[in-house]
N, C-alpha and C. Protein backbone atom coordinates (compact mmCIF):
# COMPACT_ATOMS: atom_id res chain seq x y z
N UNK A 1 0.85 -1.16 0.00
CA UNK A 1 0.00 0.00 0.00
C UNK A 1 0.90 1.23 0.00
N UNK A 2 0.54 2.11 -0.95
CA UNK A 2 1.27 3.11 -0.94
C UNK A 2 0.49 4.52 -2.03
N UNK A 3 0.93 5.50 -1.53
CA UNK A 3 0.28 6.98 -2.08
C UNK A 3 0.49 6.96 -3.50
N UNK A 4 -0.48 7.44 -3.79
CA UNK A 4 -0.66 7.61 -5.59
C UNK A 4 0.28 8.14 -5.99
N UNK A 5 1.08 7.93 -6.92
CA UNK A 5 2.42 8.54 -7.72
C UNK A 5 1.95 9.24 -9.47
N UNK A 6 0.84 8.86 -9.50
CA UNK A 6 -0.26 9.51 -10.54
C UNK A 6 -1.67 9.25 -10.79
N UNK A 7 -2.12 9.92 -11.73
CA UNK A 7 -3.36 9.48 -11.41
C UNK A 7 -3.84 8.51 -11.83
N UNK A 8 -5.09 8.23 -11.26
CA UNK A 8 -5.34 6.22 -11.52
C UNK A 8 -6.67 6.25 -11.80
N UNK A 9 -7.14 4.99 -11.84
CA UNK A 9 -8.33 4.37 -12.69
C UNK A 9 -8.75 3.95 -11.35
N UNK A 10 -9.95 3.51 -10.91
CA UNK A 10 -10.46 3.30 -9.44
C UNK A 10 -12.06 2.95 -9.94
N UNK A 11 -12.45 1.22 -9.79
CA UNK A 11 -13.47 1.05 -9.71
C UNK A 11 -14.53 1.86 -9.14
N UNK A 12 -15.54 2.24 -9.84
CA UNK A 12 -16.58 2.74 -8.31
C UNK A 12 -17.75 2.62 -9.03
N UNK A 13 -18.66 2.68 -8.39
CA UNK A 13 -20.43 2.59 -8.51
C UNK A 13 -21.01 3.76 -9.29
N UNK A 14 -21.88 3.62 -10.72
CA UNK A 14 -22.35 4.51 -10.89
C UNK A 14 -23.27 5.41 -10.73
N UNK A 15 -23.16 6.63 -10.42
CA UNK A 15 -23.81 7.27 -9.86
C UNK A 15 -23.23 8.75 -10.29
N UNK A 16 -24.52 9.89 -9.90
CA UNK A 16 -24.07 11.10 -9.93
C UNK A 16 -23.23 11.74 -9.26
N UNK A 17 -22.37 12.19 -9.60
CA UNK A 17 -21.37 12.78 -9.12
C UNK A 17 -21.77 14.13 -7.84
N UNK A 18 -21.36 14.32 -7.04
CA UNK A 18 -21.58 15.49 -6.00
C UNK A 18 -20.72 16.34 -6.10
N UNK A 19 -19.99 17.21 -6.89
CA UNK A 19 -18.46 17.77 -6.85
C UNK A 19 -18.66 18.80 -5.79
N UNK A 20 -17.44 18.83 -4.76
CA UNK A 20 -17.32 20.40 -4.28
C UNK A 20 -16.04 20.84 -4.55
N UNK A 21 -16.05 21.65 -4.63
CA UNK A 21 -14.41 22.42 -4.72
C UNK A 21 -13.68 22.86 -3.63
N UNK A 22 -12.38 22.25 -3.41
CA UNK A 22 -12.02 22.74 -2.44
C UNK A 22 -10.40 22.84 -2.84
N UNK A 23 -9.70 24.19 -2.34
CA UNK A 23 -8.76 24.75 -2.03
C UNK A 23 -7.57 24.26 -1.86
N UNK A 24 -6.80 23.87 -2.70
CA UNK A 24 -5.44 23.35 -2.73
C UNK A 24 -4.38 23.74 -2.16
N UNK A 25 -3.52 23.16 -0.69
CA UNK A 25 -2.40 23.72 0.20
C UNK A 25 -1.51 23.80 -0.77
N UNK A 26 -0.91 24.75 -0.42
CA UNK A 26 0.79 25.44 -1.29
C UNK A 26 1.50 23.92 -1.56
N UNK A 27 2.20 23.73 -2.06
CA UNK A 27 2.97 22.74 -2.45
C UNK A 27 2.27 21.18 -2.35
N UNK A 28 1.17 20.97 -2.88
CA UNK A 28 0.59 19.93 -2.64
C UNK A 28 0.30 19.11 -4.35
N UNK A 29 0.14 18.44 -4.25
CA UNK A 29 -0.23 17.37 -5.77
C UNK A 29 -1.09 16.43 -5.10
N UNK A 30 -2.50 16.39 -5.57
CA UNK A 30 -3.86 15.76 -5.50
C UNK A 30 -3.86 15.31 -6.92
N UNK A 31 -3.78 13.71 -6.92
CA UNK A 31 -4.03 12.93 -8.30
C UNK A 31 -5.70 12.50 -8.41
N UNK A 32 -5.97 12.48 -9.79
CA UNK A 32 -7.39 11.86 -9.59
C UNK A 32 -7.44 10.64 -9.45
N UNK A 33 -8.42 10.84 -8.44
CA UNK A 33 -9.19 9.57 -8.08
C UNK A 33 -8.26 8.95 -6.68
N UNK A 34 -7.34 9.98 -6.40
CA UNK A 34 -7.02 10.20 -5.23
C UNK A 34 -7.95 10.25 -3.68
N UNK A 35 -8.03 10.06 -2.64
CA UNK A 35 -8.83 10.32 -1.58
C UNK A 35 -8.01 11.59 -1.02
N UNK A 36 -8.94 12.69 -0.75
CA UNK A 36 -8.96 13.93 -0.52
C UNK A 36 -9.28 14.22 1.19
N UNK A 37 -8.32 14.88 1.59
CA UNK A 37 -9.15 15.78 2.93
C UNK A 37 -8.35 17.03 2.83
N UNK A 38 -9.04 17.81 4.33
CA UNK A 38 -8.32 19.33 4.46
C UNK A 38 -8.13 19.14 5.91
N UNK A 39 -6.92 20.10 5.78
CA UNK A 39 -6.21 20.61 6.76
C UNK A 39 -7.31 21.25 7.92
N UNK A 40 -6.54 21.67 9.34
CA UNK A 40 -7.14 22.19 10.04
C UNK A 40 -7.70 24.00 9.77
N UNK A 41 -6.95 24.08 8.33
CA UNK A 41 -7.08 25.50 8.04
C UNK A 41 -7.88 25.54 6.71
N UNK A 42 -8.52 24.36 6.52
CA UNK A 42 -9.43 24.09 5.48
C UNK A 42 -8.97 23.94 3.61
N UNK A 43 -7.70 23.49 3.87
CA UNK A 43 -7.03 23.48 2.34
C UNK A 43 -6.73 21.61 2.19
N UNK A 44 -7.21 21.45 1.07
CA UNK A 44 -6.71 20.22 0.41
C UNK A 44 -5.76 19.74 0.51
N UNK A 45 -5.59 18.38 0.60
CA UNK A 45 -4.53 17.77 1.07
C UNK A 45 -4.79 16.09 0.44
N UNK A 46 -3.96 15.23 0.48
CA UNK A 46 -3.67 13.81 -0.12
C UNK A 46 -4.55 13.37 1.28
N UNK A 47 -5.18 12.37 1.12
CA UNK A 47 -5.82 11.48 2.29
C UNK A 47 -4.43 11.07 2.91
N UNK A 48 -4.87 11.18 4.23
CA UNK A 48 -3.71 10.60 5.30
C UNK A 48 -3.55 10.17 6.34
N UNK A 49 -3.36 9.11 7.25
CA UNK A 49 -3.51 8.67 8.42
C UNK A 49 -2.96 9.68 9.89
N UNK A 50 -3.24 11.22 9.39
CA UNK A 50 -2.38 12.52 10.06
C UNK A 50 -3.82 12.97 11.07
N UNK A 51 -3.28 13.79 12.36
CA UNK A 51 -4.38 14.05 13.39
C UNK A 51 -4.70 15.00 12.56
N UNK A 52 -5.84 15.69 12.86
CA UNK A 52 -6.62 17.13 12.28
C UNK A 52 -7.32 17.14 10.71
N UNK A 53 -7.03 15.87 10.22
CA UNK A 53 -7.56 15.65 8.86
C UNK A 53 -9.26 15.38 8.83
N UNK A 54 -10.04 15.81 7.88
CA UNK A 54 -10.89 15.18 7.92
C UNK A 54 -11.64 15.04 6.04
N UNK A 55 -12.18 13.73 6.00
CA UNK A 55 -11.65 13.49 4.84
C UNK A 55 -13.01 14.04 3.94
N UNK A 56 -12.76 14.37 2.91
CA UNK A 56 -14.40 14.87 1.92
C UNK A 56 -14.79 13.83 0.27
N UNK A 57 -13.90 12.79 0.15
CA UNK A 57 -14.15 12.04 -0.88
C UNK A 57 -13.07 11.49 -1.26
N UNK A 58 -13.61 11.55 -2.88
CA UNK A 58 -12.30 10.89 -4.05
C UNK A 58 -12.38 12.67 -5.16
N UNK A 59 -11.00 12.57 -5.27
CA UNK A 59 -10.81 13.67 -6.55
C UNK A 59 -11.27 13.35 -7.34
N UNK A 60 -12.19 13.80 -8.24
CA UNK A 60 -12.95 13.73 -9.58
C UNK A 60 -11.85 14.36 -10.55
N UNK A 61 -11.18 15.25 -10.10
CA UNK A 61 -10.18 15.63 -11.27
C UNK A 61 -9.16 16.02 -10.30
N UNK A 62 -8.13 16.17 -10.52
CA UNK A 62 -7.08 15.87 -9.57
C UNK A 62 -6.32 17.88 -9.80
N UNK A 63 -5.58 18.05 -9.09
CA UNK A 63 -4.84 19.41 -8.94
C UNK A 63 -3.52 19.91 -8.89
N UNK A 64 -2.33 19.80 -9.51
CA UNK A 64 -1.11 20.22 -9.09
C UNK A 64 -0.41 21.51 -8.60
N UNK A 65 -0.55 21.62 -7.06
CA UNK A 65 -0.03 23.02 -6.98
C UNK A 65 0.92 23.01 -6.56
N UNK A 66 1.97 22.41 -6.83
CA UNK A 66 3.48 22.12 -6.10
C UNK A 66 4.50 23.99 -6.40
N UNK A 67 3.74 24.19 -7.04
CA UNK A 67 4.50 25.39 -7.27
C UNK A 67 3.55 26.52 -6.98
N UNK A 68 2.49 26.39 -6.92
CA UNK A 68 1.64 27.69 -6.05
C UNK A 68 1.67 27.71 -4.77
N UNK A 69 0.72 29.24 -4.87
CA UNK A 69 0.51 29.18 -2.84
C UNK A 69 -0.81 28.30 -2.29
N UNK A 70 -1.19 28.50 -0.94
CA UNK A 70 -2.73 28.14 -0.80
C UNK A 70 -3.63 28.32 -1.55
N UNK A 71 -4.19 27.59 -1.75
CA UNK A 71 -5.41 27.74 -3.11
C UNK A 71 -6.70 29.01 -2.77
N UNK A 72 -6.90 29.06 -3.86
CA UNK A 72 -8.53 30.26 -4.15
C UNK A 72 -9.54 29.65 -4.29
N UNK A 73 -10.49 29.59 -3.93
CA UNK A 73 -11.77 29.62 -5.27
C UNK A 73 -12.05 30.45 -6.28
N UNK A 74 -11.33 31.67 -5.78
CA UNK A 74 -11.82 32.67 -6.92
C UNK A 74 -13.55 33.48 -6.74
N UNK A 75 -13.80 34.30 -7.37
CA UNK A 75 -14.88 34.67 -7.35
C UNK A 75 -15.78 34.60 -8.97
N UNK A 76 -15.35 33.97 -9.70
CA UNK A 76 -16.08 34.12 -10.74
C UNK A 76 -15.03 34.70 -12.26
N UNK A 77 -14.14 35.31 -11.73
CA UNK A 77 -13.28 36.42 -12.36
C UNK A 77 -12.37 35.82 -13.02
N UNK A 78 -11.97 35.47 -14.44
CA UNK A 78 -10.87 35.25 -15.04
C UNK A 78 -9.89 35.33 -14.41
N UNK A 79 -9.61 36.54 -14.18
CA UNK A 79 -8.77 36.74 -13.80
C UNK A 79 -7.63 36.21 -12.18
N UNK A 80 -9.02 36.06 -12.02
CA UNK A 80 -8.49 35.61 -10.08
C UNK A 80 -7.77 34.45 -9.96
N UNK A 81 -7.12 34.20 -8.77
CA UNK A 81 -6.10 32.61 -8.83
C UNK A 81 -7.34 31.72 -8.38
N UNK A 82 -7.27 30.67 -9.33
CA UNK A 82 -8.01 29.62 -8.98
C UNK A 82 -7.37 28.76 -8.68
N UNK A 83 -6.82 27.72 -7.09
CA UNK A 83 -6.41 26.70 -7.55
C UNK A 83 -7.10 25.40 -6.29
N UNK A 84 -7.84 25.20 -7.00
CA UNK A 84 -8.87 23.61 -6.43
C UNK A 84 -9.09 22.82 -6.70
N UNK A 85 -9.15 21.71 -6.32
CA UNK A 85 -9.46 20.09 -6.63
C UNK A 85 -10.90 19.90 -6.65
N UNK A 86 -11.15 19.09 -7.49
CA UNK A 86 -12.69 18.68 -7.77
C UNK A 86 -12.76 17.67 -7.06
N UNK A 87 -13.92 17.66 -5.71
CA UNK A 87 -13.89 16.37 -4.92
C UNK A 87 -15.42 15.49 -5.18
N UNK A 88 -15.37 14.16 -5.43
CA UNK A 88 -16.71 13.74 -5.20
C UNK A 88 -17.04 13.17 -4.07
N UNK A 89 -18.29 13.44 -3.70
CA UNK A 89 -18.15 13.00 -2.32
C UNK A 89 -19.17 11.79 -1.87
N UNK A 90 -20.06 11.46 -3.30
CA UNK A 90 -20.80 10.36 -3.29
C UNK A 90 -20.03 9.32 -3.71
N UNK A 91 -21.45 8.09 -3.73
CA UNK A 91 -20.53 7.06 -4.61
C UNK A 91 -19.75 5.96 -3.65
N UNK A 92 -19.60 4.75 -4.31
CA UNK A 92 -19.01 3.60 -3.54
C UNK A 92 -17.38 3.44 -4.71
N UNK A 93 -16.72 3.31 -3.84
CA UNK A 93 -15.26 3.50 -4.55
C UNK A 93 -14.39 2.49 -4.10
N UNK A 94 -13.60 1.52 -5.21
CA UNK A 94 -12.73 0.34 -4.41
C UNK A 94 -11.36 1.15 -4.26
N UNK A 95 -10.80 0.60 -3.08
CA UNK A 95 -9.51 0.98 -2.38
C UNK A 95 -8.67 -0.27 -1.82
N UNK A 96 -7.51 0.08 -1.69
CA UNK A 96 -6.87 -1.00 -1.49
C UNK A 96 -6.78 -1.30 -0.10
N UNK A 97 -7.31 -2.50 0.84
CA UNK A 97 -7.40 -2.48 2.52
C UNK A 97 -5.77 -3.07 2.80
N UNK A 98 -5.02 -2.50 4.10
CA UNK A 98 -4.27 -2.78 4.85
C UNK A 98 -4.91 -3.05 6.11
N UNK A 99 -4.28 -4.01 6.29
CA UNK A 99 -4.34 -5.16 7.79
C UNK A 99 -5.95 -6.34 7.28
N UNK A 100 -6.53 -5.92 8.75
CA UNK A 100 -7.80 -7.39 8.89
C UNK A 100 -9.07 -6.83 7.80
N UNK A 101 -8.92 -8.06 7.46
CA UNK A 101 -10.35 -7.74 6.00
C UNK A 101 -11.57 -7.41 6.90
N UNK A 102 -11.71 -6.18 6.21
CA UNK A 102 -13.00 -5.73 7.05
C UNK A 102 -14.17 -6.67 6.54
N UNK A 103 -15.49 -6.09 7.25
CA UNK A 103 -16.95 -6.92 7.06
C UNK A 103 -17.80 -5.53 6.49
N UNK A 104 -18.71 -5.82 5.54
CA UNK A 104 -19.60 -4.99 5.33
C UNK A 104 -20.23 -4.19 6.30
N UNK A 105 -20.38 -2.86 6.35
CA UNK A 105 -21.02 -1.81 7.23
C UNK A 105 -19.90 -1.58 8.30
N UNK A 106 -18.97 -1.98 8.48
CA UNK A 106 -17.72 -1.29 8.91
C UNK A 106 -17.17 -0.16 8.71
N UNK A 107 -16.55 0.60 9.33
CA UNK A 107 -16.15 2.07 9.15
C UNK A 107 -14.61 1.80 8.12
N UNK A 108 -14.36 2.55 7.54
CA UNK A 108 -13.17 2.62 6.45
C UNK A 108 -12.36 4.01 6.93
N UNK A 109 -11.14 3.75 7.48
CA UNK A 109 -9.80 4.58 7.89
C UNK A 109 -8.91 4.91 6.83
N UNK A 110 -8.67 6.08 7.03
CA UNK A 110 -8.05 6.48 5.78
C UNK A 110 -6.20 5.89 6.11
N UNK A 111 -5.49 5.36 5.47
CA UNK A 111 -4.02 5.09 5.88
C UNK A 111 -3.11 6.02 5.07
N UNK A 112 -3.74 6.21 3.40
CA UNK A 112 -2.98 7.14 2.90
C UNK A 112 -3.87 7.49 1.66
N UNK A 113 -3.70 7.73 0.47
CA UNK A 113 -4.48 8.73 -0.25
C UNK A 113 -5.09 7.62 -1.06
N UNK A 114 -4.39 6.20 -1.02
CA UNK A 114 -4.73 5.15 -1.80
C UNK A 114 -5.27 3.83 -0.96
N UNK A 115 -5.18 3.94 0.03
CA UNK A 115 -5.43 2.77 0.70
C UNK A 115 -6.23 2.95 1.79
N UNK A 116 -7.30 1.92 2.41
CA UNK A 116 -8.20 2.08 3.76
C UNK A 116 -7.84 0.87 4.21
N UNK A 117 -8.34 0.91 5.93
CA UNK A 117 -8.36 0.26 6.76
C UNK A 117 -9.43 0.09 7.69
N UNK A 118 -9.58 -1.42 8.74
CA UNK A 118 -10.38 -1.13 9.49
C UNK A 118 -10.40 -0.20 10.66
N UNK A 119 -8.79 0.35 11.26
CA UNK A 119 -8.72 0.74 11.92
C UNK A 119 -7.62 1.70 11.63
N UNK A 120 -7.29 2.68 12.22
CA UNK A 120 -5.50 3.64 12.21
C UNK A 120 -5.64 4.44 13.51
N UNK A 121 -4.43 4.68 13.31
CA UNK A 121 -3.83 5.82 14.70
C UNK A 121 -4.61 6.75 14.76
N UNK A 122 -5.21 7.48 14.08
CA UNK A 122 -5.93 8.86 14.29
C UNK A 122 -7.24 8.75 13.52
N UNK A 123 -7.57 7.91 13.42
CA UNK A 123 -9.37 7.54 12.93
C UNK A 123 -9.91 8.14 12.47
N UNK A 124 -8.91 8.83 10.69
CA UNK A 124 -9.84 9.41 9.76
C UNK A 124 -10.37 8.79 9.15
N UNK A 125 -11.99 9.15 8.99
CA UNK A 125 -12.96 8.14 8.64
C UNK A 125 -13.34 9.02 6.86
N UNK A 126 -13.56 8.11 6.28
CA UNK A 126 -13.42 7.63 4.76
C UNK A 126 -14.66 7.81 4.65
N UNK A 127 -15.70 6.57 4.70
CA UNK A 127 -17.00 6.16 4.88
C UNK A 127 -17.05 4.45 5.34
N UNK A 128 -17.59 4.43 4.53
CA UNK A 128 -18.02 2.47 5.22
C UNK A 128 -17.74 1.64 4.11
N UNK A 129 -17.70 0.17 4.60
CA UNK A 129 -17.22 -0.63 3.60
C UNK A 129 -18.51 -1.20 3.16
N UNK A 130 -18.96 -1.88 1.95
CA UNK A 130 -19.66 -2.35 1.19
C UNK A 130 -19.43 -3.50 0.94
N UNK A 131 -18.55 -3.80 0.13
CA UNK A 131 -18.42 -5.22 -0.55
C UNK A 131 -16.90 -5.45 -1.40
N UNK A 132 -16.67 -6.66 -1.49
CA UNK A 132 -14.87 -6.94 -1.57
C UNK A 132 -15.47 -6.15 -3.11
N UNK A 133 -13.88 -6.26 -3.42
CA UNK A 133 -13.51 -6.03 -4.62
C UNK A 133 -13.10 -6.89 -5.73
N UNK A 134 -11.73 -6.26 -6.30
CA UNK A 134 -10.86 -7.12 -6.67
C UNK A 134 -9.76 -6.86 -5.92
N UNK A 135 -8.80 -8.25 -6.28
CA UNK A 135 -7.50 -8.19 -5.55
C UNK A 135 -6.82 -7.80 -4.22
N UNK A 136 -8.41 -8.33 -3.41
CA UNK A 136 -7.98 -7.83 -2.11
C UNK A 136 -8.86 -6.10 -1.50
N UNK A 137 -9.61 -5.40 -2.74
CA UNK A 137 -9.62 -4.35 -2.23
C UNK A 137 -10.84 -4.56 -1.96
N UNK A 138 -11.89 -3.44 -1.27
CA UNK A 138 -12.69 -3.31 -1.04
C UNK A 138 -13.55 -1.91 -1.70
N UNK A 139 -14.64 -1.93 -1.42
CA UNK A 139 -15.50 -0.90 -1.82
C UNK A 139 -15.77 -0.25 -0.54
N UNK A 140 -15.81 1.57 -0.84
CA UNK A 140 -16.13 1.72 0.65
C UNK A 140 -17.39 2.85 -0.20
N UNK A 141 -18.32 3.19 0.77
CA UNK A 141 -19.52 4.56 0.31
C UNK A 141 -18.87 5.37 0.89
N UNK A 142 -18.43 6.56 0.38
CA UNK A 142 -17.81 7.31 1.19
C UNK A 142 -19.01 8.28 1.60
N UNK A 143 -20.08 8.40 1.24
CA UNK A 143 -21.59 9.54 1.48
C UNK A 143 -21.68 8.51 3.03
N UNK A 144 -21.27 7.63 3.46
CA UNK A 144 -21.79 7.44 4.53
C UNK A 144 -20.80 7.12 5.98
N UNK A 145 -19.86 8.62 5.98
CA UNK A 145 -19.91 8.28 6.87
C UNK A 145 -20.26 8.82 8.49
């Protein structure tokens, strides 16, 4: 198990998409289809097994701001700095599980931007698990958790 090194292809359930936009930290790279949270200061960040995280989905389109500052939304304006990740926040999505195979309706821990668990050190919660996958992974709803 290990953090997305680009962006990837990720089984998931079809359904309508929920996008919100949210605000990309200064030096950060969000791949799609990445798992997304924010900081305690409300900026985007790679899913992570870190205290103060709390998580809002999967990237629908992913963001590179390794060379900007904290992200904008902008107001509408051409002109303004925009820099945000498209998050979805519905939807059942397979991920790759580290440690004990969870059971359906179990809570899903975030370990890193690519992988869940039944449990971690600081119990950022994902959503719930659903049903195996392939190759070991699982499906989690992330609308529920």
């Amino acid at each position: 198990m290990a953090n997305l090194a680009k962006d990837a292809m990720r089984n998931h359930s079809v359904h309508s998409p929920q996008i919100v936009p949210l605000p990309v930290k200064a030096g950060s790279v969000i791949y799609t289809n990445a798992i997304v949270a924010t900081d305690g200061n409300g900026l985007a960040v790679r899913g992570a097994d870190t205290a103060g995280l709390t998580c809002h989905g999967v990237a629908y389109k992913g963001y590179d701001n390794s060379a900007g500052a904290n992200g904008a939304l902008g107001t509408g304006n051409q002109f303004d700095a925009v820099r945000y990740v498209q998050v979805d926040q519905v939807g059942e999505w397979e991920f790759a599980v580290s440690g004990t195979a969870p059971k359906p309706g179990q809570s899903a821990y975030v370990v890193d931007d690519n992988t869940v668990a039944t449990s971690s050190t600081n119990s950022i919660k994902l959503g719930r698990f659903t049903r195996p996958g392939n190759d070991g992974g699982w499906f989690v709803d992330v609308e529920r958790r």
